[in-house]
N, C-alpha and C. Protein backbone atom coordinates (compact mmCIF):
# COMPACT_ATOMS: atom_id res chain seq x y z
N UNK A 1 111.86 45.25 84.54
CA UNK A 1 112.32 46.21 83.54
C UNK A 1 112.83 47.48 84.22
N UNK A 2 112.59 48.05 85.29
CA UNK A 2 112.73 49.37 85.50
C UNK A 2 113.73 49.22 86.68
N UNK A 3 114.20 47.90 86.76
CA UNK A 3 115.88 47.37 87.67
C UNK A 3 116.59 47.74 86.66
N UNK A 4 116.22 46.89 85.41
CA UNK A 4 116.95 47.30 84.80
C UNK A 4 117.51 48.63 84.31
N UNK A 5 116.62 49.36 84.25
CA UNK A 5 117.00 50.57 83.42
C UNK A 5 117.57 51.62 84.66
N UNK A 6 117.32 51.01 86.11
CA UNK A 6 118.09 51.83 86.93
C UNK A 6 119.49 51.25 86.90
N UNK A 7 120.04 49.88 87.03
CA UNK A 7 121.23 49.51 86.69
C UNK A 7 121.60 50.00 85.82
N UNK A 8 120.95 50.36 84.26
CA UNK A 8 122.02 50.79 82.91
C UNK A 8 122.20 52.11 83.11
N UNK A 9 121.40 53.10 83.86
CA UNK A 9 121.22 54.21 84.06
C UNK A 9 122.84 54.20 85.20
N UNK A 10 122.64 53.20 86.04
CA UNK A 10 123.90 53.52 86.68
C UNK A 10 125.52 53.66 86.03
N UNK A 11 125.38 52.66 85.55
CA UNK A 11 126.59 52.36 84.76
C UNK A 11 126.52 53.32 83.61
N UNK A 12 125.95 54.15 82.87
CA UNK A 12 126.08 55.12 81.56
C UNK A 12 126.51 56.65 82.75
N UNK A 13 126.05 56.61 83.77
CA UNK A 13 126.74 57.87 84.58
C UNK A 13 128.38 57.69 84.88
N UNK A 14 128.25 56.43 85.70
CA UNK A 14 129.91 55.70 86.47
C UNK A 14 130.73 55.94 84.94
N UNK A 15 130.45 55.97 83.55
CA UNK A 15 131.05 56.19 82.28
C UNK A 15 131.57 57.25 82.10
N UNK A 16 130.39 58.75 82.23
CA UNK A 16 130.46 59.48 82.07
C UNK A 16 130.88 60.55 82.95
N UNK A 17 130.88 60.07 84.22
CA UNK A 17 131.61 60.73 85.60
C UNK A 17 132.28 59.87 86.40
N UNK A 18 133.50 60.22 86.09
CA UNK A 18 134.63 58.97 86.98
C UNK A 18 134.15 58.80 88.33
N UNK A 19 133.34 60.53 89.02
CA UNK A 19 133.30 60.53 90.88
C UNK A 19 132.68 59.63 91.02
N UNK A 20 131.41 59.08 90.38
CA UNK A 20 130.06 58.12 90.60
C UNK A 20 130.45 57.06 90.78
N UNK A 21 131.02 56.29 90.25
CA UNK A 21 131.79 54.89 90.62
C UNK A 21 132.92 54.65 91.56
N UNK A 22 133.66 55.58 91.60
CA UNK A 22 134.87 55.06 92.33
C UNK A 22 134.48 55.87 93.66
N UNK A 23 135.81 54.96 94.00
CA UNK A 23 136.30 56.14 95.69
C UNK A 23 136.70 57.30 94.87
N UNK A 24 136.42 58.59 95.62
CA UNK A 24 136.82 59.69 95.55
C UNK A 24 137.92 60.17 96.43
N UNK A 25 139.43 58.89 95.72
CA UNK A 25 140.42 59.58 96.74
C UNK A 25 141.45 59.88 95.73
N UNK A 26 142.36 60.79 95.98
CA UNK A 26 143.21 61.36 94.75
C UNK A 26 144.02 61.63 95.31
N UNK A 27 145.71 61.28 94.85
CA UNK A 27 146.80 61.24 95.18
C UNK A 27 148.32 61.91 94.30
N UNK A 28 149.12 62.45 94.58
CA UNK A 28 150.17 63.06 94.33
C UNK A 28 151.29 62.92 94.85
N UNK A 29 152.90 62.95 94.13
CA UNK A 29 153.91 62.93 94.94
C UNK A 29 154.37 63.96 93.97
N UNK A 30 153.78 65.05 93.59
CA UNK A 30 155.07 65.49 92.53
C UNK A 30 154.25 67.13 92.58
N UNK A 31 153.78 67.45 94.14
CA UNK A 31 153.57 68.91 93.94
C UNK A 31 154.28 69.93 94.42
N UNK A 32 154.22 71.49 94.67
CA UNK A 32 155.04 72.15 94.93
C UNK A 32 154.93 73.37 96.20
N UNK A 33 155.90 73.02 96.68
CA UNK A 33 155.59 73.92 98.14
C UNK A 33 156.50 74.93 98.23
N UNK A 34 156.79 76.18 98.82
CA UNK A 34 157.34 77.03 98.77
C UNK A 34 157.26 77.63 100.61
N UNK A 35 158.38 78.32 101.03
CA UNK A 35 158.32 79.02 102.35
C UNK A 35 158.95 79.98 101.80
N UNK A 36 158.38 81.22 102.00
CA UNK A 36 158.77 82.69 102.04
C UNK A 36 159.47 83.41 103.53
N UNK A 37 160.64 83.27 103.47
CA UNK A 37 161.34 83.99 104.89
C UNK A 37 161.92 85.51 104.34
N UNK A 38 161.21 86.33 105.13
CA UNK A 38 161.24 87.70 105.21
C UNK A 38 162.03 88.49 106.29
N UNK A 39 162.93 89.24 105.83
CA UNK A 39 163.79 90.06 107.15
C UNK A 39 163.96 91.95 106.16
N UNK A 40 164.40 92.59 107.34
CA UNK A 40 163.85 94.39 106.86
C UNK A 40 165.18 94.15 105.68
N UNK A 41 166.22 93.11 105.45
CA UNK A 41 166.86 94.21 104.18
C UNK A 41 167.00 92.77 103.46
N UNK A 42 166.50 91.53 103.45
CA UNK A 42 166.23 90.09 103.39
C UNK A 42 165.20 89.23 102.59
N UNK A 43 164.77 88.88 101.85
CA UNK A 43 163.93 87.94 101.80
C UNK A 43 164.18 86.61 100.74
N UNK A 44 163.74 85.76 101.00
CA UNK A 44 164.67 84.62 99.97
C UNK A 44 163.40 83.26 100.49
N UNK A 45 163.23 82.65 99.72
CA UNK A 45 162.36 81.12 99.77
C UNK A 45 162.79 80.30 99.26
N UNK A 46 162.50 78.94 100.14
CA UNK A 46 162.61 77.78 99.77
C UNK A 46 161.50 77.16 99.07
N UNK A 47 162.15 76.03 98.06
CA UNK A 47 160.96 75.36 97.52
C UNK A 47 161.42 73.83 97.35
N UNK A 48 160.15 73.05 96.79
CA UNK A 48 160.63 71.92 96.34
C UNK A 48 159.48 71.22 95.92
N UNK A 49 159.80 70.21 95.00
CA UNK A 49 158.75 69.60 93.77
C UNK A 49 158.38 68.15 94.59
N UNK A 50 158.64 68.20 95.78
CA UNK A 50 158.50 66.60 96.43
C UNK A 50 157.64 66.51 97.12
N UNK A 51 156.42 67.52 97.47
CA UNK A 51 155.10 67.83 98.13
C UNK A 51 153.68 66.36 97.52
N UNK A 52 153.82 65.53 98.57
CA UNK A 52 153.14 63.77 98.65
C UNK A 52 151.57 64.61 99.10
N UNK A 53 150.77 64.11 98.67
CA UNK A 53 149.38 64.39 99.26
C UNK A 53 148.14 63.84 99.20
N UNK A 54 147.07 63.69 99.82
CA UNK A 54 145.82 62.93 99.44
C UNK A 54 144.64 63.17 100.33
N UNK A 55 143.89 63.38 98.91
CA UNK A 55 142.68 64.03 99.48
C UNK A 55 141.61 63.04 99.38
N UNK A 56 140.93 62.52 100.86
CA UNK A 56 139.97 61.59 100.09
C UNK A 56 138.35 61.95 100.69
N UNK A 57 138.07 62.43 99.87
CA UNK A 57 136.65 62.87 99.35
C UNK A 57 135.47 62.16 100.29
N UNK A 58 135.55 60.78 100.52
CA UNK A 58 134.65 59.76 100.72
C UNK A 58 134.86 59.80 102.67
N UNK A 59 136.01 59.98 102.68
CA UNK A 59 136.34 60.08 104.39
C UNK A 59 136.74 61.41 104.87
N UNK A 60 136.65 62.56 104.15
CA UNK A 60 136.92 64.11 103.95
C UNK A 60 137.91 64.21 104.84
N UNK A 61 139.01 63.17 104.15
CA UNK A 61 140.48 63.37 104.44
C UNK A 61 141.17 64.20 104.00
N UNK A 62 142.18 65.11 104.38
CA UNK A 62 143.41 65.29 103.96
C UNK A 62 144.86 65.43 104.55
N UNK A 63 145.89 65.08 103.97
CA UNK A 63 146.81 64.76 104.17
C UNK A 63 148.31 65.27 103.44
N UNK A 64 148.76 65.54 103.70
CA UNK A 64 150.05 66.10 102.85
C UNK A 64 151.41 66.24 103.36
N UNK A 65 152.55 66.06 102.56
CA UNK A 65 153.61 66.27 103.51
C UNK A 65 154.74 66.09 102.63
N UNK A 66 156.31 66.72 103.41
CA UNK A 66 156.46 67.09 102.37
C UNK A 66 158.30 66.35 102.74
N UNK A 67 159.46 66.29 102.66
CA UNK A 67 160.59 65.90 103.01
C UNK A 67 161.48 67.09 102.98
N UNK A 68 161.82 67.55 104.19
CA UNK A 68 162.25 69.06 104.62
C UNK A 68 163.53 68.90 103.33
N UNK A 69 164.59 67.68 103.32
CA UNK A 69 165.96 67.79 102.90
C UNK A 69 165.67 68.26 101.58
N UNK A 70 164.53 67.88 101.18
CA UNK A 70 164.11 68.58 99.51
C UNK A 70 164.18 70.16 99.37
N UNK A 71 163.79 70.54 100.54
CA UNK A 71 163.97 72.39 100.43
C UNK A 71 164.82 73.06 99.77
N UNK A 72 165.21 74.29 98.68
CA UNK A 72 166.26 74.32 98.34
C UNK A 72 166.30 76.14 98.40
N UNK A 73 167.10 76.38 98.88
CA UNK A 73 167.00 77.71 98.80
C UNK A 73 167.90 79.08 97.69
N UNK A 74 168.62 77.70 96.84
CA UNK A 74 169.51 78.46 96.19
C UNK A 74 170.48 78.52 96.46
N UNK A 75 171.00 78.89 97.70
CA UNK A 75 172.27 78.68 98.47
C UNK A 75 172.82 77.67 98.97
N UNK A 76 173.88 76.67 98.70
CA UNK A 76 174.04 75.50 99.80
C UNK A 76 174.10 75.64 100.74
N UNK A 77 174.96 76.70 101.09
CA UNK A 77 175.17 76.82 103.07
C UNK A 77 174.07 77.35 103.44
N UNK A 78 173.02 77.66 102.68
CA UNK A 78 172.04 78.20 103.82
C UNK A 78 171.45 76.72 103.75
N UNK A 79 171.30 76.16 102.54
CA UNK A 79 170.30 74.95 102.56
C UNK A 79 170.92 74.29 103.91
N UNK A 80 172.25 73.70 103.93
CA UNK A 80 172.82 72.86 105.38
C UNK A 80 172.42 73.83 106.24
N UNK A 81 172.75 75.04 106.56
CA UNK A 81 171.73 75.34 107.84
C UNK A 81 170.81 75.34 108.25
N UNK A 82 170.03 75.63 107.46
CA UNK A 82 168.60 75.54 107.48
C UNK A 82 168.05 74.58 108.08
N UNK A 83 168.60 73.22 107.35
CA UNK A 83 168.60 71.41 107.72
C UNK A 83 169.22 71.10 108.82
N UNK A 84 170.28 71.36 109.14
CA UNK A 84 171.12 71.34 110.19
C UNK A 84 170.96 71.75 111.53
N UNK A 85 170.98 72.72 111.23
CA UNK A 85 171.21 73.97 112.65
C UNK A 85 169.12 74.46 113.17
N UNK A 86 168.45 74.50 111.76
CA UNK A 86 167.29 75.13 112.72
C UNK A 86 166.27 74.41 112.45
N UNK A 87 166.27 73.57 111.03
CA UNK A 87 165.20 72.49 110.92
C UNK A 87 165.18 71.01 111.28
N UNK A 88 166.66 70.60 111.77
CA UNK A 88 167.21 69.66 112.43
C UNK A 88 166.44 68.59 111.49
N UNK A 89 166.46 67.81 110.42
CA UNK A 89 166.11 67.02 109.83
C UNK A 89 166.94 65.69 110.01
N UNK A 90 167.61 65.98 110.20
CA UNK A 90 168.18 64.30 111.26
C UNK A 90 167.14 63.72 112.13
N UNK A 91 166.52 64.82 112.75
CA UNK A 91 165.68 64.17 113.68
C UNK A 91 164.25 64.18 113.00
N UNK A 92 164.09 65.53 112.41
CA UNK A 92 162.50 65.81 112.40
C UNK A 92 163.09 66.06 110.63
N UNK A 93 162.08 64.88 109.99
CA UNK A 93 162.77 65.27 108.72
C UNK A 93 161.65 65.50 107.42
N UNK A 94 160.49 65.42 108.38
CA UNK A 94 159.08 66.05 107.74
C UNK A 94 158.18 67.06 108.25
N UNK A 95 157.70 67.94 107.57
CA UNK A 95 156.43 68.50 107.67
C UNK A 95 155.36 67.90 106.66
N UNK A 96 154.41 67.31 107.91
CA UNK A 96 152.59 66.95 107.56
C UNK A 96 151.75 67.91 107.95
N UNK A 97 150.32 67.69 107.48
CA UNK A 97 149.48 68.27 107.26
C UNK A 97 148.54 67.63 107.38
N UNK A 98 147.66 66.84 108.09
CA UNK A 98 146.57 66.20 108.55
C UNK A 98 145.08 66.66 109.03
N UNK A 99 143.98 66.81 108.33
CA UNK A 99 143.06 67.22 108.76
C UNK A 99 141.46 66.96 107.93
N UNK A 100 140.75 67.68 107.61
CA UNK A 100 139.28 67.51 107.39
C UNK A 100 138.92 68.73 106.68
N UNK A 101 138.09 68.31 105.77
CA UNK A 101 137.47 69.68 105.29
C UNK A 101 136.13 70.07 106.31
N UNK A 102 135.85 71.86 106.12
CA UNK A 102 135.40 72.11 107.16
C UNK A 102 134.38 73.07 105.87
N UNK A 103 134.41 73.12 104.95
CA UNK A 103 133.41 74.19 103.92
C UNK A 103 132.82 72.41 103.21
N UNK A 104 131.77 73.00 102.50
CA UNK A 104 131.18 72.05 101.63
C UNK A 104 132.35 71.82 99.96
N UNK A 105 132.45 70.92 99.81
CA UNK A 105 132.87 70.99 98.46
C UNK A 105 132.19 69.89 97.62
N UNK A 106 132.09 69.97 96.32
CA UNK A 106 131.23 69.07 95.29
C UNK A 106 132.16 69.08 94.19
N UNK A 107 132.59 67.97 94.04
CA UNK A 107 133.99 67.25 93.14
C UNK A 107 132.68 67.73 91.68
N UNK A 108 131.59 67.68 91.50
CA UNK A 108 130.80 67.57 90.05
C UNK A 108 130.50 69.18 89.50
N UNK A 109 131.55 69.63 90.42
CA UNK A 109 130.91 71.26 89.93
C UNK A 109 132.75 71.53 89.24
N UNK A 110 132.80 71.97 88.04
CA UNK A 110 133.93 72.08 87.27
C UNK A 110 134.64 73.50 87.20
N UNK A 111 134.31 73.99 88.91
CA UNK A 111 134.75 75.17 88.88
C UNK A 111 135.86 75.29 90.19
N UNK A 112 136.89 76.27 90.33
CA UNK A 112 137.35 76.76 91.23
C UNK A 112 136.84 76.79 92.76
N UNK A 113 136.70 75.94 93.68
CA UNK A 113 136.16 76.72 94.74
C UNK A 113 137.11 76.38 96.39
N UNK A 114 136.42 77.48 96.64
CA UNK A 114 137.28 77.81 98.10
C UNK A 114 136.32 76.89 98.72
N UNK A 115 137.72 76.53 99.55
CA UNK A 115 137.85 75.37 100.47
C UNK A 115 138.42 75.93 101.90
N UNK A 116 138.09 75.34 102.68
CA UNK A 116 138.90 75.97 104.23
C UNK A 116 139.12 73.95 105.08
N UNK A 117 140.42 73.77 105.56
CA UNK A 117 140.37 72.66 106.42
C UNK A 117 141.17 73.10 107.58
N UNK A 118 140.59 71.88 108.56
CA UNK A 118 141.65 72.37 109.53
C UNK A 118 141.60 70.67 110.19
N UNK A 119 143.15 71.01 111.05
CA UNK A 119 143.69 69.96 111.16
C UNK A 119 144.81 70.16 111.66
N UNK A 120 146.07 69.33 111.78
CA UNK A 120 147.19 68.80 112.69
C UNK A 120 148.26 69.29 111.60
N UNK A 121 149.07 70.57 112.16
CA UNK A 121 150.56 70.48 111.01
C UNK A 121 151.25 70.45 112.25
N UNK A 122 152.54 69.51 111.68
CA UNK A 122 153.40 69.12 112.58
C UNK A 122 155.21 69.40 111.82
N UNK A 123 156.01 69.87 112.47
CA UNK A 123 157.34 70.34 111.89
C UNK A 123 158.08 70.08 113.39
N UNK A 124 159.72 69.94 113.27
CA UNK A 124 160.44 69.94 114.17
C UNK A 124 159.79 69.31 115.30
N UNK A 125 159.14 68.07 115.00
CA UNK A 125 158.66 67.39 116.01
C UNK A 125 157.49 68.34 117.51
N UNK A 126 156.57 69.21 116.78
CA UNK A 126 155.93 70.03 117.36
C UNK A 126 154.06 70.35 116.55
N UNK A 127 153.55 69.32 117.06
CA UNK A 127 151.61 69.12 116.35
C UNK A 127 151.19 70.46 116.56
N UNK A 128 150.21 71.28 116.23
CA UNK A 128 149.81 72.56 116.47
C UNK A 128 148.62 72.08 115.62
N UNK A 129 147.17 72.72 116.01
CA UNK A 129 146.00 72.86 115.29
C UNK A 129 146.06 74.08 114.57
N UNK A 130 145.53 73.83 112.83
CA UNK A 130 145.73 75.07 112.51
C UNK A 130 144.54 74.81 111.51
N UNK A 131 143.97 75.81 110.78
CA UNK A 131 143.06 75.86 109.49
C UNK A 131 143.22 76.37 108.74
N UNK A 132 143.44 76.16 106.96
CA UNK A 132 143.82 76.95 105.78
C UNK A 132 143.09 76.62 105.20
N UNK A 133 143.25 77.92 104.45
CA UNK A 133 142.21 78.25 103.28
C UNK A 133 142.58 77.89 102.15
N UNK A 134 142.01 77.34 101.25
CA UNK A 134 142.63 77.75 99.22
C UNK A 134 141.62 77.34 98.79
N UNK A 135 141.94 76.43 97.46
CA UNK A 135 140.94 76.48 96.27
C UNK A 135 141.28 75.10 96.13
N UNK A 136 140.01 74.35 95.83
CA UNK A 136 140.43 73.20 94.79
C UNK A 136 139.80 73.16 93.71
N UNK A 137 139.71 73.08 92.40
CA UNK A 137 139.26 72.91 91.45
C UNK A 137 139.34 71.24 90.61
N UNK A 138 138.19 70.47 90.59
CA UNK A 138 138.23 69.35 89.74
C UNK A 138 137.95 69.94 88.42
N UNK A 139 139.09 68.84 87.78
CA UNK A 139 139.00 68.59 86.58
C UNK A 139 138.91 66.99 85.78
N UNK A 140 139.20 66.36 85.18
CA UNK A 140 139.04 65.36 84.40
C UNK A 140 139.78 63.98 85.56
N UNK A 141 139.43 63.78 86.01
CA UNK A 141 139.62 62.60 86.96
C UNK A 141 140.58 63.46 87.95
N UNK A 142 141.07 64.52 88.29
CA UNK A 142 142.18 65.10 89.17
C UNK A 142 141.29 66.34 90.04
N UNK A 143 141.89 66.80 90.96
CA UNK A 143 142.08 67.82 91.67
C UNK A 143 143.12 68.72 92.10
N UNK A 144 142.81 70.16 91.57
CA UNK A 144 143.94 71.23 91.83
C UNK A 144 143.63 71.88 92.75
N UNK A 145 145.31 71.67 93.75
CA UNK A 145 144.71 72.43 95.19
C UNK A 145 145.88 73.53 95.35
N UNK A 146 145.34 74.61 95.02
CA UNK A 146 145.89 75.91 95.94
C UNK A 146 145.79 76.25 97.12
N UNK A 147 146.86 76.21 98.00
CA UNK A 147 146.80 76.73 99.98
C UNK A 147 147.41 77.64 100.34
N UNK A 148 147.47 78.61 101.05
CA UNK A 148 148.55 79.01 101.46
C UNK A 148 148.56 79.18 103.41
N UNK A 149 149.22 79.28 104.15
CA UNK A 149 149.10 79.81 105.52
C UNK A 149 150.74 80.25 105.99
N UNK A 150 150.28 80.77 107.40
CA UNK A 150 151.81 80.94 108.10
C UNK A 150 152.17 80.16 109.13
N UNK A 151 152.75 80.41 109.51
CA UNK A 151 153.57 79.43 110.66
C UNK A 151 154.24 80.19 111.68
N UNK A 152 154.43 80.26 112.61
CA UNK A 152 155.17 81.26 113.49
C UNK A 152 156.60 80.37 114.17
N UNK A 153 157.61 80.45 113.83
CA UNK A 153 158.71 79.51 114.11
C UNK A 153 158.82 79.62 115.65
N UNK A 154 158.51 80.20 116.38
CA UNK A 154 158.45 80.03 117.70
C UNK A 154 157.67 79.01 118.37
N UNK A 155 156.18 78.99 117.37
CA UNK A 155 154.76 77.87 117.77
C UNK A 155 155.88 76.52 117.90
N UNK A 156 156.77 76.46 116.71
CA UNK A 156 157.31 75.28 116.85
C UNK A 156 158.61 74.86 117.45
N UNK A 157 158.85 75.53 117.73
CA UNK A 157 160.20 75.47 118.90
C UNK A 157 161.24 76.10 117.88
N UNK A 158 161.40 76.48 116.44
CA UNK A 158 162.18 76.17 115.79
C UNK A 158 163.45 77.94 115.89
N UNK A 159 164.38 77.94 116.28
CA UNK A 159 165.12 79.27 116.33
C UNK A 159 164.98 79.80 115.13
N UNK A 160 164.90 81.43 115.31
CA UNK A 160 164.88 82.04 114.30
C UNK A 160 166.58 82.22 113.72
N UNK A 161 166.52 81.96 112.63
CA UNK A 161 168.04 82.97 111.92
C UNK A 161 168.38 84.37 112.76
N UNK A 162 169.98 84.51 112.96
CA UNK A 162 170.40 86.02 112.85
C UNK A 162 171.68 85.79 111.92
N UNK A 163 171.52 86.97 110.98
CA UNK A 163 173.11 86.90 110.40
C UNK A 163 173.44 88.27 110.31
N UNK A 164 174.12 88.93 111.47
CA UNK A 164 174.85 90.31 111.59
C UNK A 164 173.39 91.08 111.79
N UNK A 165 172.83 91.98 110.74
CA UNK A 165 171.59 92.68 111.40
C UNK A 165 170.71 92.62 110.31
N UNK A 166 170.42 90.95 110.01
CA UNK A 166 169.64 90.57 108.81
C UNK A 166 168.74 89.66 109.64
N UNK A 167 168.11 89.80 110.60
CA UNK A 167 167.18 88.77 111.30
C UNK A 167 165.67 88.43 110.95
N UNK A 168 165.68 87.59 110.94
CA UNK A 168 164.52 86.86 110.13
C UNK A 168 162.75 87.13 110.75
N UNK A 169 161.95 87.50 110.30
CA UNK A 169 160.78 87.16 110.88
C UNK A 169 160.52 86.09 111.34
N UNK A 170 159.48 85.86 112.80
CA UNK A 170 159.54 84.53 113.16
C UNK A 170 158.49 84.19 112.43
N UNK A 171 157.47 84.72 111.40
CA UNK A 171 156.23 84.39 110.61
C UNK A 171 156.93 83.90 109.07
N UNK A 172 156.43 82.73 109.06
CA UNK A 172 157.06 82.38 107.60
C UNK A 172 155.68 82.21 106.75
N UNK A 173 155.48 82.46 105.95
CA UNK A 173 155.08 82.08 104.63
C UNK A 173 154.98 80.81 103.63
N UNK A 174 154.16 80.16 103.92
CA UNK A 174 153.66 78.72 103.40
C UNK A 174 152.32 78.73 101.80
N UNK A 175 153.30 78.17 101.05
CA UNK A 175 152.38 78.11 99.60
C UNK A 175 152.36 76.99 99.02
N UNK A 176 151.21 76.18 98.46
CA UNK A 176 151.62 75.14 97.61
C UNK A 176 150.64 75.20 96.55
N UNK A 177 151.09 74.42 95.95
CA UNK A 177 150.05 73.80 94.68
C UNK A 177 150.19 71.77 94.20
N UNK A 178 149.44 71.53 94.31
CA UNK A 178 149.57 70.49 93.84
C UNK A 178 148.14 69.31 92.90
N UNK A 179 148.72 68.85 92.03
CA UNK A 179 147.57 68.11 91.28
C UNK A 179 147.56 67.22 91.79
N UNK A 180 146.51 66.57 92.14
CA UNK A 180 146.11 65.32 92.68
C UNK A 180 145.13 64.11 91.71
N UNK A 181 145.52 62.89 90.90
CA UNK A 181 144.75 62.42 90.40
C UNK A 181 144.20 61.00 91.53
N UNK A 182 143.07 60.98 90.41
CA UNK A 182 142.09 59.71 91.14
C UNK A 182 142.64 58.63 91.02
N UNK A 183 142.95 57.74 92.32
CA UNK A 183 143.26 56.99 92.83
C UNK A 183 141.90 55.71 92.04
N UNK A 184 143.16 54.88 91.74
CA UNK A 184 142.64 53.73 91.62
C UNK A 184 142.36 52.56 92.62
N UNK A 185 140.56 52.07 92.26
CA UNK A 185 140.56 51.03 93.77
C UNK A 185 140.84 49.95 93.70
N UNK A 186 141.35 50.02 95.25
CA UNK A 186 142.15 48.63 95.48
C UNK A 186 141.13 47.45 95.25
């Protein structure tokens, strides 16, 4: 009797909390990333809605990345330069994000909380160890992750812009957001 009632006991939780039963891995292709490039009379960002990611809970994975040609800055000719001339996406035509969480997090707490990981971002064909901070918040089978960090375009080989005496900071500005729902198991 009291197998039993730990089995029904299992299964009335796995009902009532999706985390208890499944893998706790959650996936996205449809979030949003942004780079902020700053110069003294200048500033203008790229974005794009094509930010892929996955966080898995059970192996305190994460992963993200994003397809540079998606960047859009508003401008075409800056977008082809950008792609062209300093992000060279012919060759290097992603930035990832590979790493581990490094704070505690608990998918059963239905609040906001700061998160810190660190791990492998890689651009213009150049790995660098780095660690960012944000928030993830679970909600109803998903996870919302706020990040932000910088990047120093030099770390990565990548030339800075000059246009006449509008020259770019080599520190860019990295933001995303993205929802991540629970992955169904294979």
């Amino acid at each position: 009797m009291k197998l039993f009632q730990i089995f029904f006991g299992a299964i009335i939780l796995s009902i009532l909390n999706p985390f208890v039963a499944r893998a706790q891995s959650f996936t996205a292709d449809d979030g949003y990333v942004e780079f902020i490039s700053r110069a003294p009379l200048l500033e203008f960002k790229g974005t794009s809605n094509h930010l892929a990611g996955l966080i898995d809970l059970d192996q305190n994975l994460v992963d993200f990345f994003v397809d540079l040609n998606t960047l859009d800055t508003g401008i075409q000719r800056r977008n082809r330069d950008m792609r062209n001339t300093y992000l060279k996406t012919d060759r290097f035509p992603f930035a990832e994000f590979t790493g581990k969480l490094i704070t505690p997090f608990d998918p059963n707490v239905n609040d906001k909380q700061d998160v810190r990981v660190s791990g492998l971002f890689s651009i213009h064909g150049v790995e660098r160890e780095i660690e960012v901070e944000g928030t993830l918040e679970p909600g109803n089978g998903t996870l919302r992750l706020e990040a932000g960090f910088s990047v120093l375009l030099e770390d990565y080989n990548i030339d800075r812009p000059r246009v006449l005496f509008y020259e770019l900071a080599d520190e860019q500005i990295i933001n995303l957001t993205i929802l991540l729902r629970l992955s169904e198991p294979s």
